[in-house]
Each structure stands twice: as structure tokens, then as C-alpha cells.
C-alpha atoms as a PDB file:
ATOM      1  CA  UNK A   1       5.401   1.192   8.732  1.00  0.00           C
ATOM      2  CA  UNK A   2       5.607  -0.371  12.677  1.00  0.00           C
ATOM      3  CA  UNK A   3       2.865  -2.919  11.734  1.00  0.00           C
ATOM      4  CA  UNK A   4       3.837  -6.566  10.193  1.00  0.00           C
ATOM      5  CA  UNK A   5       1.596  -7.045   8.222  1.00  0.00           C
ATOM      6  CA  UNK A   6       2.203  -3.675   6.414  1.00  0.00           C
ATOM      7  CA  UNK A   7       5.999  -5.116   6.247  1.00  0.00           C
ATOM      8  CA  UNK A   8       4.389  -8.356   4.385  1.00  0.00           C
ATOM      9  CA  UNK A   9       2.302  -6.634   1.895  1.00  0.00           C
ATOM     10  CA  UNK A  10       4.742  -4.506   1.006  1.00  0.00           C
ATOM     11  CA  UNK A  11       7.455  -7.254   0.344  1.00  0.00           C
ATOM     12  CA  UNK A  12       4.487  -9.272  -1.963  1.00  0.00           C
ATOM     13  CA  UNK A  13       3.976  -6.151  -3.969  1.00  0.00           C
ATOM     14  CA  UNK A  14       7.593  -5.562  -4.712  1.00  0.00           C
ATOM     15  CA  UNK A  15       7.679  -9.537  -5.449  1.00  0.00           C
ATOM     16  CA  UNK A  16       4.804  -8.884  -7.528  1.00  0.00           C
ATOM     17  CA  UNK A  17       6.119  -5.834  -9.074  1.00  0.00           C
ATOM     18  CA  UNK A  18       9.418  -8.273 -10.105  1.00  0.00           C
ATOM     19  CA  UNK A  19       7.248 -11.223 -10.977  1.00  0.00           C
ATOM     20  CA  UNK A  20       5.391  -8.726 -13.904  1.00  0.00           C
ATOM     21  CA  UNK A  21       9.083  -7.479 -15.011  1.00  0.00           C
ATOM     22  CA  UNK A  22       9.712 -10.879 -15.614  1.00  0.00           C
ATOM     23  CA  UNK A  23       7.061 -11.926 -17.448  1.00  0.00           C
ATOM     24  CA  UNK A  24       7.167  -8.550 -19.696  1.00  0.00           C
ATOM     25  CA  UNK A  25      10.762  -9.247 -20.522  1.00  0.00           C
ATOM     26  CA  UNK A  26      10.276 -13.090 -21.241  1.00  0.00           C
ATOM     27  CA  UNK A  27       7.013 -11.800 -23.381  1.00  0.00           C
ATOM     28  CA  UNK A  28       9.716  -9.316 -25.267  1.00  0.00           C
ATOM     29  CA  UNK A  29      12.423 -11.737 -25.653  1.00  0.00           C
ATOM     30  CA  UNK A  30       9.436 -14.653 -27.039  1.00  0.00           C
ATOM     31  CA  UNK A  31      10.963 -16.881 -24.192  1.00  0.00           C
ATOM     32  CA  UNK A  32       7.873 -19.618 -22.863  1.00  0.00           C
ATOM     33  CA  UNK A  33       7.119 -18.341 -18.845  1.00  0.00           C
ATOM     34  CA  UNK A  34       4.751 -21.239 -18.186  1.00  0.00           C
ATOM     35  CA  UNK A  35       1.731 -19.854 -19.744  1.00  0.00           C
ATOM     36  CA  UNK A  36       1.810 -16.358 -18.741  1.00  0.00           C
ATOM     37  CA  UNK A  37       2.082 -13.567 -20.490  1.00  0.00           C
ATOM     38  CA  UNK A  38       0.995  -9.737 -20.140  1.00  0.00           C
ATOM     39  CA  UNK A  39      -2.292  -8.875 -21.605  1.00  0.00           C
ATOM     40  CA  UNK A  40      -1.448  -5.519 -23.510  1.00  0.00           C
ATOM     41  CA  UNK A  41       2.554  -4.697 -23.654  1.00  0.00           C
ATOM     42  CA  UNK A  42       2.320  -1.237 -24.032  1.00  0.00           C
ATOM     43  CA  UNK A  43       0.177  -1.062 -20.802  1.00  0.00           C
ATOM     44  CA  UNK A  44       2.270  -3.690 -18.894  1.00  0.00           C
ATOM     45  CA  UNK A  45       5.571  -1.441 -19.386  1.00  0.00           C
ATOM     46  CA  UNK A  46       3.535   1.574 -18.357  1.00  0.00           C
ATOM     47  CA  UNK A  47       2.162   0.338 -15.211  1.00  0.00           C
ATOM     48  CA  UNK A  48       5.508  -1.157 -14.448  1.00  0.00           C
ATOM     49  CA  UNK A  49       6.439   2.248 -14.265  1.00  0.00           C
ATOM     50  CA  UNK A  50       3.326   3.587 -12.133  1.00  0.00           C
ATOM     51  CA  UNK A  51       3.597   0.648  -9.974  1.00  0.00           C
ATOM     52  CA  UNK A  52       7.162   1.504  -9.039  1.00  0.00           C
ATOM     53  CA  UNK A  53       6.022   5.022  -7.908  1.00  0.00           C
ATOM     54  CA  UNK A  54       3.083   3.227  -6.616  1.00  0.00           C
ATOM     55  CA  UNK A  55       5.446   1.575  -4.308  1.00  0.00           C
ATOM     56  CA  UNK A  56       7.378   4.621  -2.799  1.00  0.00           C
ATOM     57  CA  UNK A  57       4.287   6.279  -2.203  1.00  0.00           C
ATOM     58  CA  UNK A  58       2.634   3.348  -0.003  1.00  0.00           C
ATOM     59  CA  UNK A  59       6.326   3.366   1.750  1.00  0.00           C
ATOM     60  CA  UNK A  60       5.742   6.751   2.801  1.00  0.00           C
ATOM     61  CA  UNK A  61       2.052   5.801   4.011  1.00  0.00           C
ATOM     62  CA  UNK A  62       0.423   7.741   1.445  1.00  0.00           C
ATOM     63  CA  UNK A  63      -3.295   6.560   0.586  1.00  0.00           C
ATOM     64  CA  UNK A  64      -3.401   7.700  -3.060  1.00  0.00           C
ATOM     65  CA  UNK A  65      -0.413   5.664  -3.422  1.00  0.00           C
ATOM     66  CA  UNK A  66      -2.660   2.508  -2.561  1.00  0.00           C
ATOM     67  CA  UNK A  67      -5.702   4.236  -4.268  1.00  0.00           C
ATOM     68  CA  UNK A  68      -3.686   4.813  -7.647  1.00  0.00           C
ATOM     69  CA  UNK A  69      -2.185   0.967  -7.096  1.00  0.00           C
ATOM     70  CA  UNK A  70      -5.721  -0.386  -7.110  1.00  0.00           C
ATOM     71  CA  UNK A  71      -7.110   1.423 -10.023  1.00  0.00           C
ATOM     72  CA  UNK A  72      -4.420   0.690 -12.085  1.00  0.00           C
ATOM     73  CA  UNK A  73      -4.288  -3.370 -11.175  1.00  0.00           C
ATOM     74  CA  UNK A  74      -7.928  -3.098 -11.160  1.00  0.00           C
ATOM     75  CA  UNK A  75      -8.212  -1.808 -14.535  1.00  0.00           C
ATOM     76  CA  UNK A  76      -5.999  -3.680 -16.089  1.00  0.00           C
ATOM     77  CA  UNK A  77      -6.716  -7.033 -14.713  1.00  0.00           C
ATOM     78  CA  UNK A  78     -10.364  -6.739 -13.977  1.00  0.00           C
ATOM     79  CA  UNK A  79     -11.639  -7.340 -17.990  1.00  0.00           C
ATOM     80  CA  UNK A  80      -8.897 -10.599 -17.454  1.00  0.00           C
ATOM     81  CA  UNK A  81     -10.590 -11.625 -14.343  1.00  0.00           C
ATOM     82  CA  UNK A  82     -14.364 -11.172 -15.174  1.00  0.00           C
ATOM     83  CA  UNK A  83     -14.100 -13.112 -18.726  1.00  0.00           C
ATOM     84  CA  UNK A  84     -12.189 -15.762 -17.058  1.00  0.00           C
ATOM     85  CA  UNK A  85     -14.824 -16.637 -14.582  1.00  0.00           C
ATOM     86  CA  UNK A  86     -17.443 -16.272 -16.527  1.00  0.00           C
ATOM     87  CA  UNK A  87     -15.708 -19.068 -18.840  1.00  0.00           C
ATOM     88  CA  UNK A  88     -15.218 -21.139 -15.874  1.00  0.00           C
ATOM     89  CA  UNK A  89     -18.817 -20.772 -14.750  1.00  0.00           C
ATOM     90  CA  UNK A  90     -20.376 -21.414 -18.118  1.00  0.00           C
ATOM     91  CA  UNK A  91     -18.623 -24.907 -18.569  1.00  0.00           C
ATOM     92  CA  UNK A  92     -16.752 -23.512 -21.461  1.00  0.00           C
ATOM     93  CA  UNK A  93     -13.449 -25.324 -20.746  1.00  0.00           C
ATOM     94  CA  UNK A  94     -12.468 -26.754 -24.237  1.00  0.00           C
ATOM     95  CA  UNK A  95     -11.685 -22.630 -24.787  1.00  0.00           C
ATOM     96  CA  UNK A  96      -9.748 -22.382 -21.239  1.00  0.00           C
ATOM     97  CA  UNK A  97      -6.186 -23.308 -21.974  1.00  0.00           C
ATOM     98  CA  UNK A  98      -3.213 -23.170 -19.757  1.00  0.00           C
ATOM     99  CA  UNK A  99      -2.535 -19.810 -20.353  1.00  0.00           C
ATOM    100  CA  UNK A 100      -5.880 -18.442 -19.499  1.00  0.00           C
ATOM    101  CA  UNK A 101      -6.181 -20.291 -16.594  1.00  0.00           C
ATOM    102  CA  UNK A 102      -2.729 -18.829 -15.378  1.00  0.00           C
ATOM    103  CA  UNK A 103      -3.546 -15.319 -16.880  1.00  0.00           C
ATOM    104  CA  UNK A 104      -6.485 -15.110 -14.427  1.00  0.00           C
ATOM    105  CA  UNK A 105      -4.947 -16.605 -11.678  1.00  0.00           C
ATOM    106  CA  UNK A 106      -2.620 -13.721 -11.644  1.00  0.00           C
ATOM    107  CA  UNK A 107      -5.299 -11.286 -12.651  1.00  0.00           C
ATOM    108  CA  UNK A 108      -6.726 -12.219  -9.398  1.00  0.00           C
ATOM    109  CA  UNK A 109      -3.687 -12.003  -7.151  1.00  0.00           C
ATOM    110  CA  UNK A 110      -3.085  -8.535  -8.843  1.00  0.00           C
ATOM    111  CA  UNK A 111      -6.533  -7.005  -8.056  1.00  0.00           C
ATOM    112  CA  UNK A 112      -6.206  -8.710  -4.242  1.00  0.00           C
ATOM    113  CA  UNK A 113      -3.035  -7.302  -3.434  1.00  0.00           C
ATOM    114  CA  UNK A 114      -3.883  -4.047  -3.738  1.00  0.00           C
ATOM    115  CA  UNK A 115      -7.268  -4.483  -1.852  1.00  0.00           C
ATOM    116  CA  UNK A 116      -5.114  -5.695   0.780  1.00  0.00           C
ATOM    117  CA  UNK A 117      -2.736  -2.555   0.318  1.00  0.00           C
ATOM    118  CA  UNK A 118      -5.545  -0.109   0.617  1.00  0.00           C
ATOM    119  CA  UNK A 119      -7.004  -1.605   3.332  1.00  0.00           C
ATOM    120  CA  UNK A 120      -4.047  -1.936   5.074  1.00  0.00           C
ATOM    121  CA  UNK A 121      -3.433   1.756   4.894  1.00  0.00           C
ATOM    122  CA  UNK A 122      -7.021   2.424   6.052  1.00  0.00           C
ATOM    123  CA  UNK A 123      -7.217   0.394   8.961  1.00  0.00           C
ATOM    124  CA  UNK A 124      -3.819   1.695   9.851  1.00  0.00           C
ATOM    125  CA  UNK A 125      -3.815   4.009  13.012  1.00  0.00           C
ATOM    126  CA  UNK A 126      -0.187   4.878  13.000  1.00  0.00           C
ATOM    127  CA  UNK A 127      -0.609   6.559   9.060  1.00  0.00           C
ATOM    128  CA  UNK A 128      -1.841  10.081  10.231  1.00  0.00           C
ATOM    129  CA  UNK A 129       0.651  12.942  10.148  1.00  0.00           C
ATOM    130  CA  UNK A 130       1.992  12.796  13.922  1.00  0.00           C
ATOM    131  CA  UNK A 131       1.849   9.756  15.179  1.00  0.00           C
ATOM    132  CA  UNK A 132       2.753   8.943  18.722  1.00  0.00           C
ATOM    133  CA  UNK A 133       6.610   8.121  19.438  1.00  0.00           C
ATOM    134  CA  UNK A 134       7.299   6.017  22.218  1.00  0.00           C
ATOM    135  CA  UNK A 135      11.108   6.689  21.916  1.00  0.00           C
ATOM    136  CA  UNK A 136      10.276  10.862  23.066  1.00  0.00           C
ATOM    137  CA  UNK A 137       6.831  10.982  23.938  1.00  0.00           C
ATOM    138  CA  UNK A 138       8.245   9.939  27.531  1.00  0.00           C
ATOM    139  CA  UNK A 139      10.223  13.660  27.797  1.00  0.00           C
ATOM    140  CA  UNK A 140       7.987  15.407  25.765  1.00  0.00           C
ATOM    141  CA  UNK A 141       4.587  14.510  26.845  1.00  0.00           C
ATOM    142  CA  UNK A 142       5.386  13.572  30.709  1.00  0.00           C
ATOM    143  CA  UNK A 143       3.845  16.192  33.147  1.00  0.00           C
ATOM    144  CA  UNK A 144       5.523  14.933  35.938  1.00  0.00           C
ATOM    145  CA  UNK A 145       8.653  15.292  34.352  1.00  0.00           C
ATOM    146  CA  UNK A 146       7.997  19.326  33.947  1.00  0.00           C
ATOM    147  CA  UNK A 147       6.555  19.327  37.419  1.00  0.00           C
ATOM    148  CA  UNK A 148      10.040  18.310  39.093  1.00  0.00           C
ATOM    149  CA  UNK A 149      11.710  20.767  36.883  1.00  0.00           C
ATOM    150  CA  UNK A 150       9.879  23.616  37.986  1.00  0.00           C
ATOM    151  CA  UNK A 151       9.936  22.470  41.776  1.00  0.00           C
ATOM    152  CA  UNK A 152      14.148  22.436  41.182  1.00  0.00           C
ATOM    153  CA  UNK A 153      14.087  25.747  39.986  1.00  0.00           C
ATOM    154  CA  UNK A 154      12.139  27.394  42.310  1.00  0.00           C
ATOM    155  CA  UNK A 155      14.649  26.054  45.097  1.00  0.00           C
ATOM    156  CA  UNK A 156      17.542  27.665  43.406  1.00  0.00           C
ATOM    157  CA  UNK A 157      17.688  30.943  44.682  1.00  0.00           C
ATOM    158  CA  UNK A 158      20.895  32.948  42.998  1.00  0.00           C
ATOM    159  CA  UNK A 159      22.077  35.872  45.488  1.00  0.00           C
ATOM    160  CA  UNK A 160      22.330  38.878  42.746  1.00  0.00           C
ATOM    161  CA  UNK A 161      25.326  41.564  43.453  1.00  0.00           C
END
């Protein structure tokens, strides 16, 4: 996590993470959220819940973390997406309301942030297990450090009793 643009994604999927706890909990309280509202309930509250591990795992700089993150955004948005630009394609507007328009909007958004997320992690160099440390590397990797260490103690020369 020294990159920036890992920083970024990762605050947008926690913003998007909040954005679909919204909109579930305006959906179960019948409240109007501008035209959005989750495709299947039952699925929304579990992928909530997957998302949210989803999230730790991509903060540890795990790749099934962004692989699981994918497949589920991309499975549940993906039917959203493909209908709603085949509508918009077809000229088929007078059925495109509001809310379908805004429902793939956000479809889209939640199948490219987790593109994003998995590429991220697999363009990322500093993901592998040890990754170089510029805070010891200098003591611990530094020849010329061990060579003036064993020049000292060759000079000291203890007289034994």
C-alpha cells in the first residue's frame, strides 16, 4: 500500500461500499434515493457483507481479495449493465426511465472499480511477500557496511591471561 493510486482506489471502494449501504437501507425503509435502488435485496445485503471482507483482503494486498471483488460486482451488475445498453443501443428509450438509466450507471461504476482494483494489484510490484524496505535494507543489505565491521574486528586483538 506505498502507491497512490492504490490509496485512491481503495478510498472509492469503501465510498462505494457506503454508497450501496445507503441505497439498501433507503430501499428497506421505501425512502425515494433519486432513482436508485438495488437490483435483488437479498443479494445486495449479502455482497455488502462479502464486499466488506473484500475490502480487508485488498488492504492486506491479497489478489483473491480483488479477484472475489470482481466476480461478485461482476455478477451482480453485469445482467444490469448488458440489458441497459442494449436498450440504449436499440433506440428503446420510451422503456428507459430514470431509474434504469441510474441503475446502469452504477452497474457500470461497480464492474469498473473492481477492474481497476485487480489491476491495480497486478501491476503492483511492491505486493509480493518481501518487498524491499528502504527504512533497513541500508543495514541489512549494505556490504560495505559488514566489510568495515570485520576490518574493526580483526584490529582488536584481546591479550588472553
Amino acid at each position: 500500500m506505498k502507491n497512490f493510486s492504490t490509496w485512491i482506489l481503495l478510498m472509492f471502494m469503501v465510498m462505494f461500499w457506503v454508497f450501496r449501504v445507503i441505497v439498501a437501507l433507503t430501499a428497506q425503509l421505501k425512502m425515494d434515493f433519486g432513482g436508485i435502488e438495488p437490483l435483488n435485496m437479498q443479494m445486495e445485503v449479502i455482497l455488502l457483507f462479502v464486499v466488506l471482507l473484500c475490502i480487508v483482503l485488498v488492504v492486506k494486498r491479497k489478489l483473491i481479495g480483488a479477484l472475489i471483488y470482481l466476480l461478485a460486482y461482476g455478477m451482480y451488475f453485469g445482467t444490469t449493465v448488458v440489458n441497459g445498453i442494449t436498450v440504449m443501443l436499440n433506440g428503446e428509450f420510451d422503456v428507459f426511465d430514470v431509474s434504469t438509466y441510474m441503475n446502469t450507471f452504477i452497474g457500470i461504476i461497480g464492474i469498473a472499480l473492481p477492474l481497476a482494483i485487480l489491476i491495480d494489484m497486478l501491476v503492483d510490484k511492491g505486493r509480493k511477500a518481501n518487498p524491499k524496505d528502504k527504512k533497513t535494507d541500508w543495514f541489512y543489505n549494505n556490504k560495505e557496511y559488514d566489510r568495515k565491521l570485520d576490518e574493526r574486528a580483526d584490529k582488536n586483538n584481546y591479550r588472553t591471561l
